[in-house]
N, C-alpha and C. Protein backbone atom coordinates (compact mmCIF):
# COMPACT_ATOMS: atom_id res chain seq x y z
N UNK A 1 4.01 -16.82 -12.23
CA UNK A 1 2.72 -17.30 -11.77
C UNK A 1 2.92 -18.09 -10.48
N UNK A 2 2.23 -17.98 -9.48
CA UNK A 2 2.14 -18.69 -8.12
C UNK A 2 0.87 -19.74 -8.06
N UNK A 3 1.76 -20.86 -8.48
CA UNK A 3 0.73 -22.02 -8.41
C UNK A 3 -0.20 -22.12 -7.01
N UNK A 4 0.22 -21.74 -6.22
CA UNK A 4 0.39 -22.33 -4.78
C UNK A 4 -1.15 -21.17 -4.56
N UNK A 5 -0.97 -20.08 -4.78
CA UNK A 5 -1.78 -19.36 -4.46
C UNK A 5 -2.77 -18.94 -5.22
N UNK A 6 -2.79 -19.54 -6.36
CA UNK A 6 -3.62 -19.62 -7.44
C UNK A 6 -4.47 -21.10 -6.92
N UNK A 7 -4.11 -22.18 -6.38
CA UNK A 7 -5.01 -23.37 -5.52
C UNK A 7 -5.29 -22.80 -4.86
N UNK A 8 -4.94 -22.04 -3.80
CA UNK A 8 -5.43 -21.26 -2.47
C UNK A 8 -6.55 -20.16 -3.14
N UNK A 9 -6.57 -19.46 -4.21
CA UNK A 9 -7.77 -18.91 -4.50
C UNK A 9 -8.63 -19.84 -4.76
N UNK A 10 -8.55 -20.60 -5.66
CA UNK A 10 -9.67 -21.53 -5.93
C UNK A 10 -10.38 -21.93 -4.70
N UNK A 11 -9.31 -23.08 -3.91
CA UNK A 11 -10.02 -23.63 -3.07
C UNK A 11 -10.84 -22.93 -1.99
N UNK A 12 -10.39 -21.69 -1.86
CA UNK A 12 -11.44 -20.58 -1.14
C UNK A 12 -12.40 -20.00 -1.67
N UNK A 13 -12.83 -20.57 -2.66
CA UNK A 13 -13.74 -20.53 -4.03
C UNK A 13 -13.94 -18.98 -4.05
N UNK A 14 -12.96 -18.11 -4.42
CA UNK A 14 -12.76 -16.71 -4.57
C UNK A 14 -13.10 -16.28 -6.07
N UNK A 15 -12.73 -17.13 -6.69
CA UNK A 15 -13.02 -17.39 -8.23
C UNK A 15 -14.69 -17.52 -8.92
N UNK A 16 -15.24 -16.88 -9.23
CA UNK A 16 -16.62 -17.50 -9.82
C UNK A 16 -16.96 -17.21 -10.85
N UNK A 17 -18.11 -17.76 -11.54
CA UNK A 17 -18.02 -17.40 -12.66
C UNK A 17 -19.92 -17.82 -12.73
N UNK A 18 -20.01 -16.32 -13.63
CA UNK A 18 -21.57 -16.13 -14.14
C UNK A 18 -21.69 -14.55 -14.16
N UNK A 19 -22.46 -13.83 -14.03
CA UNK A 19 -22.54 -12.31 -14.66
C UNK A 19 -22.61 -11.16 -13.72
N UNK A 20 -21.67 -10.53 -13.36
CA UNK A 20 -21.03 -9.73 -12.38
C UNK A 20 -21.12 -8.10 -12.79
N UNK A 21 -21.80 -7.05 -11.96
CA UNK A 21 -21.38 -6.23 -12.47
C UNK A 21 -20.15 -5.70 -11.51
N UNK A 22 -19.04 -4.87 -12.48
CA UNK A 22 -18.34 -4.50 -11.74
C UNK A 22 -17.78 -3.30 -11.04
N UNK A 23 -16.88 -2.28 -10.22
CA UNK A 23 -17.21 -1.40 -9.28
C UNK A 23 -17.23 -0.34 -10.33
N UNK A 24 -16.49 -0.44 -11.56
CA UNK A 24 -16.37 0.50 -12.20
C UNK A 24 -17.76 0.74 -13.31
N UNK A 25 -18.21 0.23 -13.25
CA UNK A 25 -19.78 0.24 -13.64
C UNK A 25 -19.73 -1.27 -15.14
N UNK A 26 -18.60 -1.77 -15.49
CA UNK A 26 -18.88 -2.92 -16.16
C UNK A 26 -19.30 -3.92 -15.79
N UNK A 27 -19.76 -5.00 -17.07
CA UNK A 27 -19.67 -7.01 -16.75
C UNK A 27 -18.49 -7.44 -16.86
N UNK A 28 -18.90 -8.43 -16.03
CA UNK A 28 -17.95 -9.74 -15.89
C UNK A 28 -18.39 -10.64 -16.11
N UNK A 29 -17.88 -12.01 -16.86
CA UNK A 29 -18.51 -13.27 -16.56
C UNK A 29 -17.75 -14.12 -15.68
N UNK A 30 -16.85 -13.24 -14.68
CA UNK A 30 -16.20 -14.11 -13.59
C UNK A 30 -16.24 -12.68 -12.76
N UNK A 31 -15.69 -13.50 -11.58
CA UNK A 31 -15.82 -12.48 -10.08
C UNK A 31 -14.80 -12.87 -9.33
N UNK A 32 -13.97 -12.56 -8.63
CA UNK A 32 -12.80 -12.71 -8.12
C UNK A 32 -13.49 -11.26 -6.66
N UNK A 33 -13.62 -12.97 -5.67
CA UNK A 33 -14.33 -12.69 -4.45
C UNK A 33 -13.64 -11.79 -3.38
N UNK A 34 -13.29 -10.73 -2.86
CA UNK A 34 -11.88 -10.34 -2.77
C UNK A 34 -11.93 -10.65 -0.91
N UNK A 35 -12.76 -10.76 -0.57
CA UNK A 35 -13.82 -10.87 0.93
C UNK A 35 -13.49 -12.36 1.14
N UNK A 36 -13.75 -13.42 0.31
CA UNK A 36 -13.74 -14.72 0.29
C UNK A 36 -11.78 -14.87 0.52
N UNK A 37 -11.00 -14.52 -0.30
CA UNK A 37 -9.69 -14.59 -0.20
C UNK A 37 -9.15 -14.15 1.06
N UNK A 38 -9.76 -12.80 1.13
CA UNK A 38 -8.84 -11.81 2.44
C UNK A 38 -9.04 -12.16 3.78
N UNK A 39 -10.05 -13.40 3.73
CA UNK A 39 -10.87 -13.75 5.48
C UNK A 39 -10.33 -15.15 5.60
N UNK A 40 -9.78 -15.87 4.56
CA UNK A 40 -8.74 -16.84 4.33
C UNK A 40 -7.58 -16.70 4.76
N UNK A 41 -7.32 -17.78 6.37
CA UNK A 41 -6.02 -17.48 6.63
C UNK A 41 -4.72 -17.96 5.59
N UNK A 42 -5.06 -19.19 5.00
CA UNK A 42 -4.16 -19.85 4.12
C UNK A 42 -3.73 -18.90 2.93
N UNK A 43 -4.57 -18.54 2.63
CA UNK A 43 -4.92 -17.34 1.12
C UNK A 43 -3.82 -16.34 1.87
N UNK A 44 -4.59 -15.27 2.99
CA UNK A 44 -3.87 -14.49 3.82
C UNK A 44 -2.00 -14.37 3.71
N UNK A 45 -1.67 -15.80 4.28
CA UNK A 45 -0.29 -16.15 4.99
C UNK A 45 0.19 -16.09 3.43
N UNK A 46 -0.33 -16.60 2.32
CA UNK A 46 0.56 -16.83 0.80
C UNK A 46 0.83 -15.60 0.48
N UNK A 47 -0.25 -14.68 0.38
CA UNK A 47 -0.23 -13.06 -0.05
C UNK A 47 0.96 -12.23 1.15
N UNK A 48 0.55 -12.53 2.30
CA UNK A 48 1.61 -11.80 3.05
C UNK A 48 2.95 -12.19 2.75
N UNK A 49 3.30 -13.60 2.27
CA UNK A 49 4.59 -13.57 2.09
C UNK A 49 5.05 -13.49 0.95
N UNK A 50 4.25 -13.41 -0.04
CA UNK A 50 4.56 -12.96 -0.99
C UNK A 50 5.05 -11.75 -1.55
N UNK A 51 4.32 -10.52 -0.91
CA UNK A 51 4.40 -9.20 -0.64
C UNK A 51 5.44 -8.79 -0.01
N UNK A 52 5.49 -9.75 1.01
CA UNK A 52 6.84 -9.27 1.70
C UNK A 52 8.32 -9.34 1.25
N UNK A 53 8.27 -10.56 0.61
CA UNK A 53 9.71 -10.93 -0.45
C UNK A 53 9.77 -9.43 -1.34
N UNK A 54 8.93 -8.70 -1.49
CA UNK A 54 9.15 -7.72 -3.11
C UNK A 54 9.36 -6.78 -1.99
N UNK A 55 9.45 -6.45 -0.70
CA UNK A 55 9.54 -5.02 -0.11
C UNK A 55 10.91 -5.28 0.16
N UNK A 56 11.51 -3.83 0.23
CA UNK A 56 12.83 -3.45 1.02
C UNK A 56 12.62 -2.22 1.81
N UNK A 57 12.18 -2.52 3.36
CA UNK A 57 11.73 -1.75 4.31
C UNK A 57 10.92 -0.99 3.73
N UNK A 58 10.39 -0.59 3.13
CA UNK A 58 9.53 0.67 2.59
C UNK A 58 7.91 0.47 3.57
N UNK A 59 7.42 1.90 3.97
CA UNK A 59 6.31 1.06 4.68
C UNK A 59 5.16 0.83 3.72
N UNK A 60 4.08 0.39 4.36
CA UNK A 60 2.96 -0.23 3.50
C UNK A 60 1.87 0.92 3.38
N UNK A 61 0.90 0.79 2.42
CA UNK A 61 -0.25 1.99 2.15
C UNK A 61 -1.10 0.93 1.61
N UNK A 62 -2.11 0.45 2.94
CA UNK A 62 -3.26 -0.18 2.67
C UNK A 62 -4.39 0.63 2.13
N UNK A 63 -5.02 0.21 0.91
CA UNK A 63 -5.79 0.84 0.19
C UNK A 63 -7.26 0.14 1.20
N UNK A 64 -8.52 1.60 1.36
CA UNK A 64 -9.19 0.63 2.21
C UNK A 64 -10.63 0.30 1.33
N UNK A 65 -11.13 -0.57 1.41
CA UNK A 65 -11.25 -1.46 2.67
C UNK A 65 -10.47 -3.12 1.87
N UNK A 66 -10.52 -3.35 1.09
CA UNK A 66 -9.63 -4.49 0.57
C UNK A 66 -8.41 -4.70 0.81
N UNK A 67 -7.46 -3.55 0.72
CA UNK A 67 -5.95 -3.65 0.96
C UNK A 67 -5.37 -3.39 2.59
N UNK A 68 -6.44 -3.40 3.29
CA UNK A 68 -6.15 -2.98 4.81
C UNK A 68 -5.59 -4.72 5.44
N UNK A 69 -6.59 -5.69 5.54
CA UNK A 69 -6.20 -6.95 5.80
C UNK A 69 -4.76 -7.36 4.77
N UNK A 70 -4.84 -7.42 3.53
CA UNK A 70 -3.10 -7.60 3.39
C UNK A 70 -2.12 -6.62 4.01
N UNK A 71 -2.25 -5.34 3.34
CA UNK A 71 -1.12 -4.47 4.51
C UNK A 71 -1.03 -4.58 5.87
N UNK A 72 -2.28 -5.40 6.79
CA UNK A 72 -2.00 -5.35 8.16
C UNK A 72 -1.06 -7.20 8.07
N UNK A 73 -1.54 -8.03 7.30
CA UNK A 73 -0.60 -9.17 7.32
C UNK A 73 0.48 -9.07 6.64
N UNK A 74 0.91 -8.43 6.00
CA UNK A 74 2.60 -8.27 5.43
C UNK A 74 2.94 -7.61 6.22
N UNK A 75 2.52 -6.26 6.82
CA UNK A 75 2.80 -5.85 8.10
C UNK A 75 3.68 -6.92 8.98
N UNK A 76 2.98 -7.41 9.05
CA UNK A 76 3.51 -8.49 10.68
C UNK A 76 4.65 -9.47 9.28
N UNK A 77 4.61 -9.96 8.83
CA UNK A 77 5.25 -10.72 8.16
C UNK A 77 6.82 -10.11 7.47
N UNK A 78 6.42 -8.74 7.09
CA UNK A 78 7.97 -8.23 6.96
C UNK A 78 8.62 -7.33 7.73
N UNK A 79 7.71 -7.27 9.42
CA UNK A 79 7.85 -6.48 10.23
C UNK A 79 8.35 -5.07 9.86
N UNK A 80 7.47 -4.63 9.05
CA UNK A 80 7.39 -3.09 8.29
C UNK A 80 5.77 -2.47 8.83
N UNK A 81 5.79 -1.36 9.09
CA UNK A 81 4.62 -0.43 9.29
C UNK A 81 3.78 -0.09 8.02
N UNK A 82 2.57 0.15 8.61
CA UNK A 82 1.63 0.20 7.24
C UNK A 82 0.59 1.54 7.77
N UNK A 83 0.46 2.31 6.88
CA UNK A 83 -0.80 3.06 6.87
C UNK A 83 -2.03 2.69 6.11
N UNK A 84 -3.09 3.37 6.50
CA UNK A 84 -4.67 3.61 5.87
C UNK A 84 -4.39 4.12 4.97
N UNK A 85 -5.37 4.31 3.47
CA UNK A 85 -5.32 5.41 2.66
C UNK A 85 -6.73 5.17 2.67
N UNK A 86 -7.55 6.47 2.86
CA UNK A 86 -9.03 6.14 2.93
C UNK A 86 -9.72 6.72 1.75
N UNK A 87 -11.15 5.85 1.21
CA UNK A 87 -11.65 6.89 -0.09
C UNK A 87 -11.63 7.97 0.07
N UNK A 88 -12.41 8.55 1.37
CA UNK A 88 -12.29 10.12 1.03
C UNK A 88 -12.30 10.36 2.89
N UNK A 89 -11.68 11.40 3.15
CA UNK A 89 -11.46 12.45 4.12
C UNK A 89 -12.48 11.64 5.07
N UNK A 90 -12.17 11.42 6.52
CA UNK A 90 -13.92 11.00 7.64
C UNK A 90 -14.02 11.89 8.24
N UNK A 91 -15.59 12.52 8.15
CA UNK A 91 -16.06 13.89 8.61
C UNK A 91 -15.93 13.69 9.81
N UNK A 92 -15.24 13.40 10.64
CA UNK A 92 -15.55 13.39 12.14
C UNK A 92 -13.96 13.24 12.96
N UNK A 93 -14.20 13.18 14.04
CA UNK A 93 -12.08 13.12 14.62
C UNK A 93 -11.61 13.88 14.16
N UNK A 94 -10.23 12.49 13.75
CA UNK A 94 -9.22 13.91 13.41
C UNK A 94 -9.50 14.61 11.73
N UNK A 95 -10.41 13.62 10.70
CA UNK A 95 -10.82 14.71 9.87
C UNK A 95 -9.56 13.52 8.58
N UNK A 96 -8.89 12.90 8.98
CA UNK A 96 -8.15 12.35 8.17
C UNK A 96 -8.40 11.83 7.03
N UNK A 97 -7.41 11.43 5.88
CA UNK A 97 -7.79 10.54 4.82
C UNK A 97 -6.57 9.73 4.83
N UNK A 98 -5.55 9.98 5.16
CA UNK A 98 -4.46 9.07 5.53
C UNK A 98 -4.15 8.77 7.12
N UNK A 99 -4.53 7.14 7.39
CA UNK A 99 -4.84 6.87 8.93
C UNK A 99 -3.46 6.05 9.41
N UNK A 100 -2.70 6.25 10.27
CA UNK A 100 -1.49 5.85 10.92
C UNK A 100 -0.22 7.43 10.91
N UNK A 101 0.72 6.63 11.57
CA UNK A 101 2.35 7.46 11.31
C UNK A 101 2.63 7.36 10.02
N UNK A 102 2.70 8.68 9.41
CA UNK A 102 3.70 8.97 8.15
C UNK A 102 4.26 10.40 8.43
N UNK A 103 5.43 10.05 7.59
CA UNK A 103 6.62 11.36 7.99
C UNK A 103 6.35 11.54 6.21
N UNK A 104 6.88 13.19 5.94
CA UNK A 104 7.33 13.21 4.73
C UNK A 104 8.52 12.87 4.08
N UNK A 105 8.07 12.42 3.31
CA UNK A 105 9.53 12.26 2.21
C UNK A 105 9.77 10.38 2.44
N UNK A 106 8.31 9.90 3.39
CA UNK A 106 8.69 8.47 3.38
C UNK A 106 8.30 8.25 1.92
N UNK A 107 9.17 6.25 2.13
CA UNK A 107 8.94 5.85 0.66
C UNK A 107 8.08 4.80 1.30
N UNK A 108 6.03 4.68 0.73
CA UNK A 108 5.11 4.19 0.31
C UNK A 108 4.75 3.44 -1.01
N UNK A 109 4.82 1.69 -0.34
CA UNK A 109 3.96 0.55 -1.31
C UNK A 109 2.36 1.05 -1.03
N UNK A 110 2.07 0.92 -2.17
CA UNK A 110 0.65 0.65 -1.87
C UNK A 110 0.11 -0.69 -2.06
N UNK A 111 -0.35 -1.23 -1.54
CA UNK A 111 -1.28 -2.58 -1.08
C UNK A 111 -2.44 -2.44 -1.49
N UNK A 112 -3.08 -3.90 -2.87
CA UNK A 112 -4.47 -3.45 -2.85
C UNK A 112 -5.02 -5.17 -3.31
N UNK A 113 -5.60 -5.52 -3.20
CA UNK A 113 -6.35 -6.60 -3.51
C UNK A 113 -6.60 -7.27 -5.05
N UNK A 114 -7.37 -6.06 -6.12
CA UNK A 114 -7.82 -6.20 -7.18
C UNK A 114 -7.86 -5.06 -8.02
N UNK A 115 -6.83 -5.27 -9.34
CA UNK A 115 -7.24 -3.99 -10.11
C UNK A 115 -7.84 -4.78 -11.30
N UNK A 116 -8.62 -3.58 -11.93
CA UNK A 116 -9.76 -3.94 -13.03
C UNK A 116 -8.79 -2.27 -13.39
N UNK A 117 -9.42 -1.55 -13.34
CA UNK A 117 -9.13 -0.29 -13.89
C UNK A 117 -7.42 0.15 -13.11
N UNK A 118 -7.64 0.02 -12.06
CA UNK A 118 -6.63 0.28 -10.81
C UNK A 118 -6.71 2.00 -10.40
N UNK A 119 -8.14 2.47 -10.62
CA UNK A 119 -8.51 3.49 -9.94
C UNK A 119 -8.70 3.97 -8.20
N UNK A 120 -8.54 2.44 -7.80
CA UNK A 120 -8.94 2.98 -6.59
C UNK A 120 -7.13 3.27 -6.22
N UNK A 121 -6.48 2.37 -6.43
CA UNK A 121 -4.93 2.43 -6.16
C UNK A 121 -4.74 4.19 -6.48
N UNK A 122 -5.08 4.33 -7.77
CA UNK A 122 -4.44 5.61 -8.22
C UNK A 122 -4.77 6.56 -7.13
N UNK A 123 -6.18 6.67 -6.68
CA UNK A 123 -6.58 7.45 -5.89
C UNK A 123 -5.81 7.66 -4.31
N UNK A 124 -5.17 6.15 -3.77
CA UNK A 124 -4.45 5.83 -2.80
C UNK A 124 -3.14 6.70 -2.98
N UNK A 125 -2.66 6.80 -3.96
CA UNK A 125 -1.87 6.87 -4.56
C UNK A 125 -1.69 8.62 -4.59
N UNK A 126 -2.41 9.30 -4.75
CA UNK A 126 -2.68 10.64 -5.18
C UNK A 126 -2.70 11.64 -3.44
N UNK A 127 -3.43 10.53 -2.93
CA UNK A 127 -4.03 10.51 -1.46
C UNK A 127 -2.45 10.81 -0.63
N UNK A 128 -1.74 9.72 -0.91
CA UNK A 128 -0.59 9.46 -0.07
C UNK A 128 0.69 10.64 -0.84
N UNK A 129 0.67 11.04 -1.90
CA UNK A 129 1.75 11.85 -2.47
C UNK A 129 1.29 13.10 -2.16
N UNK A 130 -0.12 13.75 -1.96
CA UNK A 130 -0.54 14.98 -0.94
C UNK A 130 0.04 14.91 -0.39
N UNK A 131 -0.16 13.66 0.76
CA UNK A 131 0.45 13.41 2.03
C UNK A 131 1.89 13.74 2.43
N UNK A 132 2.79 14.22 1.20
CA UNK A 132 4.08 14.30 1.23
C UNK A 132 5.04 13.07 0.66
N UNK A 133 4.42 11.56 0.84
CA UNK A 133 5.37 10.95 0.59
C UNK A 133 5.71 10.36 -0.61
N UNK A 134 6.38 9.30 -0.57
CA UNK A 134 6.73 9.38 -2.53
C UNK A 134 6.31 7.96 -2.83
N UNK A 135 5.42 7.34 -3.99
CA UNK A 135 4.94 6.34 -3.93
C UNK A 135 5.58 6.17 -6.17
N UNK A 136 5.85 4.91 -5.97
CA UNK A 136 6.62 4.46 -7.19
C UNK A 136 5.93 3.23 -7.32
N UNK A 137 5.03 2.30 -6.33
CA UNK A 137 5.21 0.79 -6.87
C UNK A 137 3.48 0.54 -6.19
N UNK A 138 3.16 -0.40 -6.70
CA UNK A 138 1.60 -1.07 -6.29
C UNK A 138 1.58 -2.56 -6.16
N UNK A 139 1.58 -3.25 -4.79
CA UNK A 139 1.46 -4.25 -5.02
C UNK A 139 -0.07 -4.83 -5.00
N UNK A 140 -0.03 -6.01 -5.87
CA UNK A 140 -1.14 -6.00 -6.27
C UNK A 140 -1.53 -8.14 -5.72
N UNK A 141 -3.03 -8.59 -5.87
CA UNK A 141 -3.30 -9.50 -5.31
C UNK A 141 -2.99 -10.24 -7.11
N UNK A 142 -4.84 -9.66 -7.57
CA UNK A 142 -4.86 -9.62 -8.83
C UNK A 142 -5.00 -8.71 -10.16
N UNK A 143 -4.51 -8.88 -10.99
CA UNK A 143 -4.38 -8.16 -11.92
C UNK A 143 -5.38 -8.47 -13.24
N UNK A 144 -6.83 -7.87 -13.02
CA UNK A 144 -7.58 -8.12 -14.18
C UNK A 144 -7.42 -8.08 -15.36
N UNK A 145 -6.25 -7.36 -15.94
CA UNK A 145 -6.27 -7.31 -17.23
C UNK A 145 -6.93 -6.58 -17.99
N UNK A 146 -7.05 -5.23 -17.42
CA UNK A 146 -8.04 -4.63 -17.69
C UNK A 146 -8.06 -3.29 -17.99
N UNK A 147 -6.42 -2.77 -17.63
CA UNK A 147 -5.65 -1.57 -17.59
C UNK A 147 -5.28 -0.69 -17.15
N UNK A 148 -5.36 -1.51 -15.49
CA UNK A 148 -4.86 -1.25 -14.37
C UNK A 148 -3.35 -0.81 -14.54
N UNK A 149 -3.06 -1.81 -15.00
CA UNK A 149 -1.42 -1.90 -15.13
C UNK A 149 -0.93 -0.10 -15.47
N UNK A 150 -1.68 -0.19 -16.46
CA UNK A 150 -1.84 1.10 -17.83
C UNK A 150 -1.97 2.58 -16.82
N UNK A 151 -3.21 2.23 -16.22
CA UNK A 151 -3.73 3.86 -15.81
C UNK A 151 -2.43 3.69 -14.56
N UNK A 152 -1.91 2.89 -13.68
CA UNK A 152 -1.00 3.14 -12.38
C UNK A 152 0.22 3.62 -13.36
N UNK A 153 0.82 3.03 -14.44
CA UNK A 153 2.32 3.40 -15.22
C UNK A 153 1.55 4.96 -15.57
N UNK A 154 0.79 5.54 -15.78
CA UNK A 154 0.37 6.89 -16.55
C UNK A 154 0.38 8.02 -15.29
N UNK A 155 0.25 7.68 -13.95
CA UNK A 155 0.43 8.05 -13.09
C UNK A 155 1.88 7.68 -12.27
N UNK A 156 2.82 7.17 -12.87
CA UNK A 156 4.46 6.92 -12.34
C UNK A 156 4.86 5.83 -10.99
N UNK A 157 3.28 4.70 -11.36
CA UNK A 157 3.27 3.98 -10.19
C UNK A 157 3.77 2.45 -11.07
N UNK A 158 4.51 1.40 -10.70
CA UNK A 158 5.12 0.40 -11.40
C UNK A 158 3.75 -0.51 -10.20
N UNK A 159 2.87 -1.47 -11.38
CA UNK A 159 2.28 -2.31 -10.42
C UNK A 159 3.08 -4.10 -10.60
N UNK A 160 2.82 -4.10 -9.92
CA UNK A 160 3.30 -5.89 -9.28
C UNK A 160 2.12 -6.72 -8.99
N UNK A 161 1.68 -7.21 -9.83
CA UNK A 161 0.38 -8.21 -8.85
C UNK A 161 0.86 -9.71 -9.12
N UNK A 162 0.36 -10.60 -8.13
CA UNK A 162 1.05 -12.14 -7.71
C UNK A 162 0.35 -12.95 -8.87
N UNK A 163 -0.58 -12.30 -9.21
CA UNK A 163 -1.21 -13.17 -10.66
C UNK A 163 -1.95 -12.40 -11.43
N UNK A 164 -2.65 -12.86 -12.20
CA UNK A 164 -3.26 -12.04 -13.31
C UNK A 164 -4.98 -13.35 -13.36
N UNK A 165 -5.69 -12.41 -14.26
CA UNK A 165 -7.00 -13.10 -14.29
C UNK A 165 -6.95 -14.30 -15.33
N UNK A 166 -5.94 -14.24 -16.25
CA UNK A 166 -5.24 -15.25 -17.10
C UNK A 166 -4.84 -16.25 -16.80
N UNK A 167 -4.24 -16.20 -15.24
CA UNK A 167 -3.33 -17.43 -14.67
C UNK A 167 -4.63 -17.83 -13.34
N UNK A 168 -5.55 -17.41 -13.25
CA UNK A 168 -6.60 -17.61 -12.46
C UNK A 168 -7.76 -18.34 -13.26
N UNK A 169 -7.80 -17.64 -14.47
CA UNK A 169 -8.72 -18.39 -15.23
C UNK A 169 -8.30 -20.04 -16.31
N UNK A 170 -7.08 -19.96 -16.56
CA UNK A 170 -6.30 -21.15 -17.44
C UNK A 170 -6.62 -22.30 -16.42
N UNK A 171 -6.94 -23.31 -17.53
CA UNK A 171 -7.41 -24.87 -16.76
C UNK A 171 -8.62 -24.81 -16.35
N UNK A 172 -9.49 -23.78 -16.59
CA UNK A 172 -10.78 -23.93 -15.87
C UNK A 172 -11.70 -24.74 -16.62
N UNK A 173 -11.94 -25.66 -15.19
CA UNK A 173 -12.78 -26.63 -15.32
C UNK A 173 -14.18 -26.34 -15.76
């Protein structure tokens, strides 16, 4: 558990609590602001270095639009390259769904903010192994508890998140 960045959520009052619906069509009676955290430089600088301690050169796969601001700050922080993984294909340009340099056969973290289900990861995930390259690990902000963990291991992805909704919610005032 990361005390340090567990105050840094709070005090960026990222944390709330009252009746939420959530992306996957459930409630919540808390909300974990992911906009409020990611526009936080203090929040920002904890997550980037946090992320960065668990990489060994591998580049980054910002999930978008949540995991783009951490993968672009661990980016700079473990001076490793990061790609886009986008929801779906952009009808226009080059037509892409994976945005930056990737070679095949690279080895891809994926970067994401918040899993509840950890569907959008999987999808990043599915996105980027089309793509050719080989993806094993998910780093994660928070970990809802919700079976994220579950659906990324069922798909051969090991997730990592810096806390859980357990160590976010304990002590609450």
């Amino acid at each position: 558990m990361d005390e340090a960045l567990i105050a840094a959520l709070r005090d960026a009052d990222a944390v709330q609590y009252g009746e939420f619906e959530l992306s996957h069509g459930g409630t919540s009676d808390y909300y974990v602001d992911k906009y409020l955290f990611e526009t936080d430089p203090r929040c920002l600088r904890l997550i980037a270095e946090a992320f960065a301690e668990k990489l060994d050169g591998e580049k980054l796969g910002g999930v978008a639009l949540g995991g783009v601001p951490l993968a672009a700050t661990t980016s700079i922080t473990a001076d490793v390259p990061y790609v886009i993984a986008r929801k779906q294909a952009k009808e226009y340009g080059t037509g892409n769904r994976i945005e930056g340099r990737l070679d095949e056969g690279e080895e891809v973290v994926i970067v994401e903010d918040i899993a509840t289900t950890g569907q959008s990861a999987v999808d990043a995930v599915e996105a980027l192994r089309d793509a050719g390259t080989e993806v094993n690990r998910a780093l994660l902000v928070v970990d809802r508890e919700e079976g994220g963990r579950e659906n990324l291991a069922d798909h051969g992805v090991e997730m990592e998140a810096l806390v859980t909704a357990s160590d976010l919610l304990a002590d609450r005032e």
